[in-house]
C-alpha atoms as a PDB file:
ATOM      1  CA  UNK A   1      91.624  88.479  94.192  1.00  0.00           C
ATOM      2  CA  UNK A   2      90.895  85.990  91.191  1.00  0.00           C
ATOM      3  CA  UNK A   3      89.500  81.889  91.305  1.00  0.00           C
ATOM      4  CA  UNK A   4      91.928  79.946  90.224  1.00  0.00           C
ATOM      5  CA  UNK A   5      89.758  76.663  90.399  1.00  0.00           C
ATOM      6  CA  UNK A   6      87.550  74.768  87.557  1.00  0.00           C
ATOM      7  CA  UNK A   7      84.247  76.722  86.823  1.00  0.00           C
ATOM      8  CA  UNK A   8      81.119  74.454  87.564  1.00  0.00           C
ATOM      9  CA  UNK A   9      77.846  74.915  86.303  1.00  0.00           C
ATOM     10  CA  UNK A  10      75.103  76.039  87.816  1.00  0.00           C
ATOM     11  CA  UNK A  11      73.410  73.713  90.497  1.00  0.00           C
ATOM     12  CA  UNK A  12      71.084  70.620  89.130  1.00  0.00           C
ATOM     13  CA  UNK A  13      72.854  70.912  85.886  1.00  0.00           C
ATOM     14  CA  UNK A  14      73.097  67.275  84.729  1.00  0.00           C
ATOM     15  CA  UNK A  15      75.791  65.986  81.762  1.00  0.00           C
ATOM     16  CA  UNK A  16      76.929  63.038  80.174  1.00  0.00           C
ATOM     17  CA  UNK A  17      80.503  62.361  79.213  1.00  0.00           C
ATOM     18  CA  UNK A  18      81.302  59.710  76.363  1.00  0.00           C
ATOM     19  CA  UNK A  19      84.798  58.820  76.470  1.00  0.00           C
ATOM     20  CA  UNK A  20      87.093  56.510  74.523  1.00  0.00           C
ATOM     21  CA  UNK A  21      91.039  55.340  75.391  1.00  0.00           C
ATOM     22  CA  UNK A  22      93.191  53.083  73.101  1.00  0.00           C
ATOM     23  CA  UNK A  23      96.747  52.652  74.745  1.00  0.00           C
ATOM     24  CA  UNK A  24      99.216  50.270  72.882  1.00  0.00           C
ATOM     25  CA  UNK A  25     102.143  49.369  74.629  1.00  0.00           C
ATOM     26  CA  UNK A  26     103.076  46.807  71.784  1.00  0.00           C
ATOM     27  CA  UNK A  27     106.380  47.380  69.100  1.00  0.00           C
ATOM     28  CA  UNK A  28     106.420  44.786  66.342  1.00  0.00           C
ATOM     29  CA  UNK A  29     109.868  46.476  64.849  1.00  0.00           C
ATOM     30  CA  UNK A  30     111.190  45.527  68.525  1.00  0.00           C
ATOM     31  CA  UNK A  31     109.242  42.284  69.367  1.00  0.00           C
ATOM     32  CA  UNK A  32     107.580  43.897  72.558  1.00  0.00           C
ATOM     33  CA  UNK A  33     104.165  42.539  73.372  1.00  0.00           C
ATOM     34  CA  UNK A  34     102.800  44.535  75.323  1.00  0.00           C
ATOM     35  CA  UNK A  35      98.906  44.396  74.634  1.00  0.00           C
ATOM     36  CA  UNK A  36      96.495  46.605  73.348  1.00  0.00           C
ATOM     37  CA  UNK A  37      93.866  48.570  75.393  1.00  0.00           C
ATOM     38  CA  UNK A  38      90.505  49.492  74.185  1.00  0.00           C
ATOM     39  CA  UNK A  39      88.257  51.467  76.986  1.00  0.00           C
ATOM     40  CA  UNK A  40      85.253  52.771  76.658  1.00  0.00           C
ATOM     41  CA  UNK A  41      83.052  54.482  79.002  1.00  0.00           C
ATOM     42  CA  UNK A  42      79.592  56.834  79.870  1.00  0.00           C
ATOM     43  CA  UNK A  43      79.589  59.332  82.684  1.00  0.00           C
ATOM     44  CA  UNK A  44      76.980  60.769  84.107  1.00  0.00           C
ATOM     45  CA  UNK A  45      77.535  64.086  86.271  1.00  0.00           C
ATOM     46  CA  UNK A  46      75.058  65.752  88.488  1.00  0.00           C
ATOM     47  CA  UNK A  47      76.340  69.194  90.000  1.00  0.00           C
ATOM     48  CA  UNK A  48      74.441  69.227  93.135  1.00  0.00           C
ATOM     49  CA  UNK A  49      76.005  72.963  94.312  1.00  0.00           C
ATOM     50  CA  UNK A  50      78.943  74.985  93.430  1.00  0.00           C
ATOM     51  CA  UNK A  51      81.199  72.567  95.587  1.00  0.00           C
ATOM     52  CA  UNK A  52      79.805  69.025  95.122  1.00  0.00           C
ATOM     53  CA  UNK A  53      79.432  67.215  91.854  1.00  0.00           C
ATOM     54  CA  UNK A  54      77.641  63.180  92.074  1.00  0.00           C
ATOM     55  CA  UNK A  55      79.437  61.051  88.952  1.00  0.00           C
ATOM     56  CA  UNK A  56      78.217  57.861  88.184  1.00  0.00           C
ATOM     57  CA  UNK A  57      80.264  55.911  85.515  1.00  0.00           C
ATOM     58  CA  UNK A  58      80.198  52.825  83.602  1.00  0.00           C
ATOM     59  CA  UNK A  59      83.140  51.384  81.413  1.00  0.00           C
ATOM     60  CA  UNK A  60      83.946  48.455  79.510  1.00  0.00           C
ATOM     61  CA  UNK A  61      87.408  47.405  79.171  1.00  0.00           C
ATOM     62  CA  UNK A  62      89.239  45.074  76.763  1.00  0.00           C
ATOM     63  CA  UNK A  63      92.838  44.252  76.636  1.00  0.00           C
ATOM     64  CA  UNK A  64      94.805  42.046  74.155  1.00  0.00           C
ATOM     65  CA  UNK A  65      98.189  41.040  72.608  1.00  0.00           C
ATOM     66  CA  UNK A  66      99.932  40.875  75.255  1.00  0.00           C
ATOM     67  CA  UNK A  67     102.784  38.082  76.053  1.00  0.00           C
ATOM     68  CA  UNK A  68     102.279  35.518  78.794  1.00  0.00           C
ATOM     69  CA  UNK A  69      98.994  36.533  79.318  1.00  0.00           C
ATOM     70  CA  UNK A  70      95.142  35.524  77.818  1.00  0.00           C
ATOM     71  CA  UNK A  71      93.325  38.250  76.420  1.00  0.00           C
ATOM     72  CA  UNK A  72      90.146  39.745  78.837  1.00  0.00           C
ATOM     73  CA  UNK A  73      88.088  42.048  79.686  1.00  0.00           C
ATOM     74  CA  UNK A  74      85.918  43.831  82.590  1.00  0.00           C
ATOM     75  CA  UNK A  75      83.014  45.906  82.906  1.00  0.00           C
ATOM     76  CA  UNK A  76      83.059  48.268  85.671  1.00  0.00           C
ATOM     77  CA  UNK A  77      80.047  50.687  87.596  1.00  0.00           C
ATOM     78  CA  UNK A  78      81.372  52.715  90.040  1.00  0.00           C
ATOM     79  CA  UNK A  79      79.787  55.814  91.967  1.00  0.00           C
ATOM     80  CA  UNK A  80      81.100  58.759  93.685  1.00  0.00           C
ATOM     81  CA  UNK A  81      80.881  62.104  95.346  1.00  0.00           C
ATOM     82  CA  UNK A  82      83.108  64.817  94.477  1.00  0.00           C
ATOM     83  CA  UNK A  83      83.859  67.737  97.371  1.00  0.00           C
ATOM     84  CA  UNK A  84      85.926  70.474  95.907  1.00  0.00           C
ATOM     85  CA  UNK A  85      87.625  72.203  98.564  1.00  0.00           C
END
């Protein structure tokens, strides 16, 4: 009998996570303006046992280019607990 799940670290193991997206859903050859996306973000992870992991994360979004629409962009913090089961 085997696992098949995602190995965790040890409990109070703490990490952070720096992570970067750029999506484009823009074609010049095709005149499709679809806007650009720039995200960026910082995780923080705190394994609290085998089976629960605590994630906070901040991100900051930008989007641009696209037709019809102004370009903006959001910050976001968000919290949560993860149960894996």
């Amino acid at each position: 009998m085997g696992d098949g799940g995602i190995a965790t670290p040890a409990p109070g193991y703490m990490e952070f996570v720096l992570q970067y997206n750029y999506t484009d859903l823009s074609d010049s050859k095709a005149n499709i303006r679809g806007g650009r996306m720039n995200d960026w973000s910082l995780t923080y992870n705190y394994y609290l046992n085998k089976y629960m992991i605590w994630r906070v994360r901040g991100s900051w979004t930008k989007v641009n280019g696209r037709a019809g629409y102004e370009d903006n962009e959001v910050s976001i913090l968000e919290t949560r607990l993860q149960v894996k089961f």
